[in-house]
C-alpha atoms as a PDB file:
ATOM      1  CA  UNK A   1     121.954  81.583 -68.794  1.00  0.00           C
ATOM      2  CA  UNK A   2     121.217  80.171 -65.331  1.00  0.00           C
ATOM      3  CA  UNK A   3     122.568  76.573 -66.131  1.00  0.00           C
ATOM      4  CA  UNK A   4     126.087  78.294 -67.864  1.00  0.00           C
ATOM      5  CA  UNK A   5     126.170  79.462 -64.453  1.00  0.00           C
ATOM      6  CA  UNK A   6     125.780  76.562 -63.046  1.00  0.00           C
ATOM      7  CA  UNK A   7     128.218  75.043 -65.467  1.00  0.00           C
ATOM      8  CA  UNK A   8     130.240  77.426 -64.401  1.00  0.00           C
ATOM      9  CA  UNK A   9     129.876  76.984 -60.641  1.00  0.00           C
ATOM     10  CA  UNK A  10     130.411  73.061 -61.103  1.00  0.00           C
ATOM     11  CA  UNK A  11     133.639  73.635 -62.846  1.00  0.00           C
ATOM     12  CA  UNK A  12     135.235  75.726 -60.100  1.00  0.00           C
ATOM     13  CA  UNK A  13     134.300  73.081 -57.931  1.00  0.00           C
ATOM     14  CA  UNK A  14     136.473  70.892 -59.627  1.00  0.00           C
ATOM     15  CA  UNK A  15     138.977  73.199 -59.762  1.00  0.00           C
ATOM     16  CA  UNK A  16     138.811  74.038 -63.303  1.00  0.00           C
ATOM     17  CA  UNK A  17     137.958  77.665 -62.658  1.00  0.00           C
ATOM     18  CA  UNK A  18     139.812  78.851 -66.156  1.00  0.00           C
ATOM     19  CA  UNK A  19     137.811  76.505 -67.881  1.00  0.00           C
ATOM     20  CA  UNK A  20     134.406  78.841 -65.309  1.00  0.00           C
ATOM     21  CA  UNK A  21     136.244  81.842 -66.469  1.00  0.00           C
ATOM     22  CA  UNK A  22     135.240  81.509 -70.686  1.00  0.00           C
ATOM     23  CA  UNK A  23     132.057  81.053 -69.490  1.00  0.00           C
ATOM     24  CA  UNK A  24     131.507  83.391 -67.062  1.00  0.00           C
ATOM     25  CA  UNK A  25     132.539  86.430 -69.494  1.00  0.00           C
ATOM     26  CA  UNK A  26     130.201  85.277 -72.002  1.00  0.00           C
ATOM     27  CA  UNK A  27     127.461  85.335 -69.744  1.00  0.00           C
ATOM     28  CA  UNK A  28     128.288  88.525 -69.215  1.00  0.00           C
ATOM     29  CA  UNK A  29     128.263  89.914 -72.839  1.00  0.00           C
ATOM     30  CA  UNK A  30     124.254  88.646 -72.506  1.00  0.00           C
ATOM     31  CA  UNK A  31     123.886  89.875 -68.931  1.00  0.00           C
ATOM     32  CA  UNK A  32     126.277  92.850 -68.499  1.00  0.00           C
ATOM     33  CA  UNK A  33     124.218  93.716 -65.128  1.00  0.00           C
ATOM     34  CA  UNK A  34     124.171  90.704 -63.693  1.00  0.00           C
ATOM     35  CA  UNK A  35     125.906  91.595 -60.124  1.00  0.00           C
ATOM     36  CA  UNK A  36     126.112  87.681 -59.469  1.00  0.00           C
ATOM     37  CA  UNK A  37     127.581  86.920 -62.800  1.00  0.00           C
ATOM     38  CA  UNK A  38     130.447  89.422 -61.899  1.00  0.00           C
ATOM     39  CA  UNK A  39     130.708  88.371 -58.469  1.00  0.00           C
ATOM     40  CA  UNK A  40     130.992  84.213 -59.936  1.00  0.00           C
ATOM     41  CA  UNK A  41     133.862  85.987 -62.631  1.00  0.00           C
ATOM     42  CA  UNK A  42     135.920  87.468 -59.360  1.00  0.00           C
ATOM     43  CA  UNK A  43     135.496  84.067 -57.789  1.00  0.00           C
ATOM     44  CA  UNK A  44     136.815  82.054 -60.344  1.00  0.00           C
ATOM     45  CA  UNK A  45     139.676  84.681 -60.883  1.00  0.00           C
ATOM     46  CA  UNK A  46     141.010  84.740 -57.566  1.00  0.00           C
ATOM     47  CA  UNK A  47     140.903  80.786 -57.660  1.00  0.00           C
ATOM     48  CA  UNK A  48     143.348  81.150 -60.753  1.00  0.00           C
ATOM     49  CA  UNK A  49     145.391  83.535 -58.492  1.00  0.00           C
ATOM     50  CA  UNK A  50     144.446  86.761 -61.321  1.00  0.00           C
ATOM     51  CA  UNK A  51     143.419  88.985 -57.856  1.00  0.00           C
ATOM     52  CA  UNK A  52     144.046  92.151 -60.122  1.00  0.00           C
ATOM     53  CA  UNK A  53     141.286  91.033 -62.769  1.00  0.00           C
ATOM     54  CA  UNK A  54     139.661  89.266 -59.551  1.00  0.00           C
ATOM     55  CA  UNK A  55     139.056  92.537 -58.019  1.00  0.00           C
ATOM     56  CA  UNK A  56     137.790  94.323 -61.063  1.00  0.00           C
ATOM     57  CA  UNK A  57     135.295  92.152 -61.770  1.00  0.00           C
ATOM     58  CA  UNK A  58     134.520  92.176 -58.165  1.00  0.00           C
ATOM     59  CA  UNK A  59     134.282  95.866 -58.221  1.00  0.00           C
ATOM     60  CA  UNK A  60     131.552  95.498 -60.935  1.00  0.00           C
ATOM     61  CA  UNK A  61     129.307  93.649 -59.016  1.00  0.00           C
ATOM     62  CA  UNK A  62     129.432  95.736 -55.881  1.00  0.00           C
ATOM     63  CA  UNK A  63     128.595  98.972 -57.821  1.00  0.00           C
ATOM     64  CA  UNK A  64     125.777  97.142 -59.856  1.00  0.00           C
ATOM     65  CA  UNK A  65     124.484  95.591 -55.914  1.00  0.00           C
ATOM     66  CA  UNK A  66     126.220  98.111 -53.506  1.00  0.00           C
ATOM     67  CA  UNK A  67     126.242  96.883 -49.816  1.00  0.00           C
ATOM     68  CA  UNK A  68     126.199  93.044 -50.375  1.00  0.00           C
ATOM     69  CA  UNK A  69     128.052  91.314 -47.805  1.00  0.00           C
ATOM     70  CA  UNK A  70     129.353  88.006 -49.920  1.00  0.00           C
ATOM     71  CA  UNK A  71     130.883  90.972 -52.705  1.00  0.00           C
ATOM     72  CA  UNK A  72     132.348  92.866 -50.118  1.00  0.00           C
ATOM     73  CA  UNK A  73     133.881  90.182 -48.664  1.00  0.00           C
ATOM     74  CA  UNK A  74     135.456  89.083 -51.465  1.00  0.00           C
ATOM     75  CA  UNK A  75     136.507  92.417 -52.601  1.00  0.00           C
ATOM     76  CA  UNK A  76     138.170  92.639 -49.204  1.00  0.00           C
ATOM     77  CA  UNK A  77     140.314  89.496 -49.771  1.00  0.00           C
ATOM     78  CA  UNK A  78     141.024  90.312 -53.344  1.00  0.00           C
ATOM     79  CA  UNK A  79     142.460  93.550 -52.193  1.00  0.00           C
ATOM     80  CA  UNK A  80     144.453  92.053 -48.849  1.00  0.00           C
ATOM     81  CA  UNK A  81     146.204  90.114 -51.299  1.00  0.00           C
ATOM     82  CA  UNK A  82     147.179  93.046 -53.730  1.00  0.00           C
ATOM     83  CA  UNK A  83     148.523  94.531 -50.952  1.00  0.00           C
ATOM     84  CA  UNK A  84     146.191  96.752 -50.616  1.00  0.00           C
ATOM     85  CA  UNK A  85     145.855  96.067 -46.852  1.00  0.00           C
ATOM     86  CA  UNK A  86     143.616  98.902 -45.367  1.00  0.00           C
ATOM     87  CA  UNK A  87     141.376  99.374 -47.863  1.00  0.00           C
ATOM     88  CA  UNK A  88     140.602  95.226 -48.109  1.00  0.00           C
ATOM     89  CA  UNK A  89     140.257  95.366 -43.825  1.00  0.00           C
ATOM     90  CA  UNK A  90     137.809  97.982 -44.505  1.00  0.00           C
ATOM     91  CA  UNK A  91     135.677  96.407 -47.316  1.00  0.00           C
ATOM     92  CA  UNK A  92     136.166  93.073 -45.049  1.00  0.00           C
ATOM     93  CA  UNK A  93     134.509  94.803 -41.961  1.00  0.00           C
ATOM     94  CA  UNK A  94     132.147  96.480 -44.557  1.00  0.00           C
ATOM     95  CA  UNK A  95     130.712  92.862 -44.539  1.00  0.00           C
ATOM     96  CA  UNK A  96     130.922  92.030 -41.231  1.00  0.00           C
ATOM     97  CA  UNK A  97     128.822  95.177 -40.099  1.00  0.00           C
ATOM     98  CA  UNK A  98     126.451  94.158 -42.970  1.00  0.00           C
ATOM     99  CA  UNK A  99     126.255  90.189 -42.086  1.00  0.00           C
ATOM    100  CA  UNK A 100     126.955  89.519 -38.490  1.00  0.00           C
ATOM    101  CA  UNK A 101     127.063  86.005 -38.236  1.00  0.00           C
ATOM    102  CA  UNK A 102     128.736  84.950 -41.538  1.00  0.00           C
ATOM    103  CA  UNK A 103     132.057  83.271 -39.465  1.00  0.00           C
ATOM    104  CA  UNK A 104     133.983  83.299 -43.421  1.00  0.00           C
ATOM    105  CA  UNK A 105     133.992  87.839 -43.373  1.00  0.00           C
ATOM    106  CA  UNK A 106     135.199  87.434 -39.603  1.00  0.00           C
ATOM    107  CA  UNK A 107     138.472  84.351 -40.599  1.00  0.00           C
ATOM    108  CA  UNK A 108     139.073  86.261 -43.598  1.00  0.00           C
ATOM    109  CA  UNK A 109     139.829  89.328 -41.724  1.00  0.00           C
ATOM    110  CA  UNK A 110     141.712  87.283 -39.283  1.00  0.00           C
ATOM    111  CA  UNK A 111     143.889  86.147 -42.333  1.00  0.00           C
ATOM    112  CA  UNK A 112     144.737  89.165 -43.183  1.00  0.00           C
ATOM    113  CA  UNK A 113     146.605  89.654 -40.195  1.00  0.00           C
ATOM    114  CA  UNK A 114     147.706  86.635 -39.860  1.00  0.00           C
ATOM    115  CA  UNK A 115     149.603  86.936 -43.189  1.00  0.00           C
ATOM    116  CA  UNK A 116     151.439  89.906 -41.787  1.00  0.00           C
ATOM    117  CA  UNK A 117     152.570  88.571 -38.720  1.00  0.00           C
ATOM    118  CA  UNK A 118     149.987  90.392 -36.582  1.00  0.00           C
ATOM    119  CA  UNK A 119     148.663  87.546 -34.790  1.00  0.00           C
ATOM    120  CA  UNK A 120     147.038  89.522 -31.423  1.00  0.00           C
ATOM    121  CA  UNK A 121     145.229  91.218 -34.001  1.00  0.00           C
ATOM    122  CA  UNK A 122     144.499  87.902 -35.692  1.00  0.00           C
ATOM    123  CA  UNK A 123     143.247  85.710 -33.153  1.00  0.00           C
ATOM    124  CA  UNK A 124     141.022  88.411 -31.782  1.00  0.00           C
ATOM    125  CA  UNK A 125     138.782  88.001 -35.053  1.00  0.00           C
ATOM    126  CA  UNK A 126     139.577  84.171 -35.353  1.00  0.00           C
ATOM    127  CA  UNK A 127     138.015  84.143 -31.914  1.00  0.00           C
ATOM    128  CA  UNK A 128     135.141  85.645 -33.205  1.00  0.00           C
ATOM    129  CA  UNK A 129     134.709  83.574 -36.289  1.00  0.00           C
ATOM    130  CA  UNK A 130     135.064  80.676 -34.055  1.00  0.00           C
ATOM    131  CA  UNK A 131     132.235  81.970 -31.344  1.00  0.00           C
ATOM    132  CA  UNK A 132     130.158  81.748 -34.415  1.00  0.00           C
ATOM    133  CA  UNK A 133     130.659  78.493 -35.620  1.00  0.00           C
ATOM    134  CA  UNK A 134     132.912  76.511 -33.005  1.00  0.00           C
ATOM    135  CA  UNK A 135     132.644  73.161 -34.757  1.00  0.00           C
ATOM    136  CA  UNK A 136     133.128  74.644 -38.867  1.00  0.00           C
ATOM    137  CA  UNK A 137     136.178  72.458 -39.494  1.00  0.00           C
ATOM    138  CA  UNK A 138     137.116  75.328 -42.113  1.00  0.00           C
ATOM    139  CA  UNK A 139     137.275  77.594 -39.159  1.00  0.00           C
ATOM    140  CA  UNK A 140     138.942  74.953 -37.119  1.00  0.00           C
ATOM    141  CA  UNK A 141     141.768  74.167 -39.559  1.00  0.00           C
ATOM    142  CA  UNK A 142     142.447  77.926 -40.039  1.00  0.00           C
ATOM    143  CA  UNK A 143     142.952  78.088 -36.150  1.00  0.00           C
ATOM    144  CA  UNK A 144     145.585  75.196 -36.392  1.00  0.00           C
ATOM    145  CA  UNK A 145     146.860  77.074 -39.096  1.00  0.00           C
ATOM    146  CA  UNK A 146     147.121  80.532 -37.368  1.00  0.00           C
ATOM    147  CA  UNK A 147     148.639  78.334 -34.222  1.00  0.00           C
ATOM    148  CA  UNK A 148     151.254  77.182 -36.138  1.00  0.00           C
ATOM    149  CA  UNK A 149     152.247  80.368 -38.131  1.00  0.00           C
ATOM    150  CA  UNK A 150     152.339  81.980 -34.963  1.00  0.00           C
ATOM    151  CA  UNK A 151     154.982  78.815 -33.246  1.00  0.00           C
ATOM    152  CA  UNK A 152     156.636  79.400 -36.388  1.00  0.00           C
ATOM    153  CA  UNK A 153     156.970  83.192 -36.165  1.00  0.00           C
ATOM    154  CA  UNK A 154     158.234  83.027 -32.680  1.00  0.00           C
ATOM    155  CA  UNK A 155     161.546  81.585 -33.535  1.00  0.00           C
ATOM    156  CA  UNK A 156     162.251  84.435 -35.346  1.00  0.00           C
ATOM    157  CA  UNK A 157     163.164  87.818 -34.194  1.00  0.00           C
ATOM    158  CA  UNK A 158     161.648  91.158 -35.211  1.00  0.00           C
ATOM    159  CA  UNK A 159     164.217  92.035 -37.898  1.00  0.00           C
ATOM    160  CA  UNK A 160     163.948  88.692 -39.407  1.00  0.00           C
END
């Protein structure tokens, strides 16, 4: 089981996370309560853009290991792009509360303002992320990123 996993880890890598997918779900036919192997299966569903299917599996492996940060982070982001804005915040500060230094919970709340156009609300967690880890070029680029929505944004009016 453990290298199938690892198969499976290595193809998502590559970016062949369909490919993870097959392999993941029969995994979990063996293992049906394996939290990780459900957590890996929402990984490699949101990287194929399924969120819906992402956060189902996702919701498996937080009620088989409640209270784990890297799940509810994940479950957060899986639900912020639903739509399901509050409720992904909350499973996204969920995490934070549980892992204070993990800078990726902290951006990927950020995000999730950032992708509504709340960008005070935004940079105050980017900030944070960034305190963390001020030279993680992942946390960097995001900052350019959230910059340049934000330039963007401003050309705009309210309405618009």
């Amino acid at each position: 089981m453990y290298e199938r996993i690892q198969k499976a880890d290595e193809l998502m890598r590559k970016g062949k996370s369909s490919e993870a997918v097959s392999i993941i779900k029969d995994v979990i036919k063996e293992t049906p309560d394996d939290p990780y192997a459900h957590y890996l299966l929402g990984i490699a569903r949101m990287k194929c853009g399924r969120f819906f299917l992402a956060k189902t599996a996702l919701e498996e492996a937080n009620k088989l290991l409640p209270n784990c940060a890297d799940n509810l982070r994940s479950l957060g982001w899986a639900k912020v792009m639903l739509g399901e804005i509050e409720e992904g915040r909350k499973d996204l500060r969920s995490a934070i509360s549980i892992d204070l230094v993990n800078p990726l919970a902290y951006l990927d709340l950020a995000m999730s303002y950032f992708n509504y156009m709340e960008f005070k609300e935004g940079f105050e967690w980017l900030e944070r992320a960034k305190a963390l880890n001020p030279n993680d070029p992942f946390v960097l680029q995001n900052y350019k990123t959230a910059k340049d929505m934000e330039r963007e944004a401003s050309r705009y009016s309210k309405n618009q």
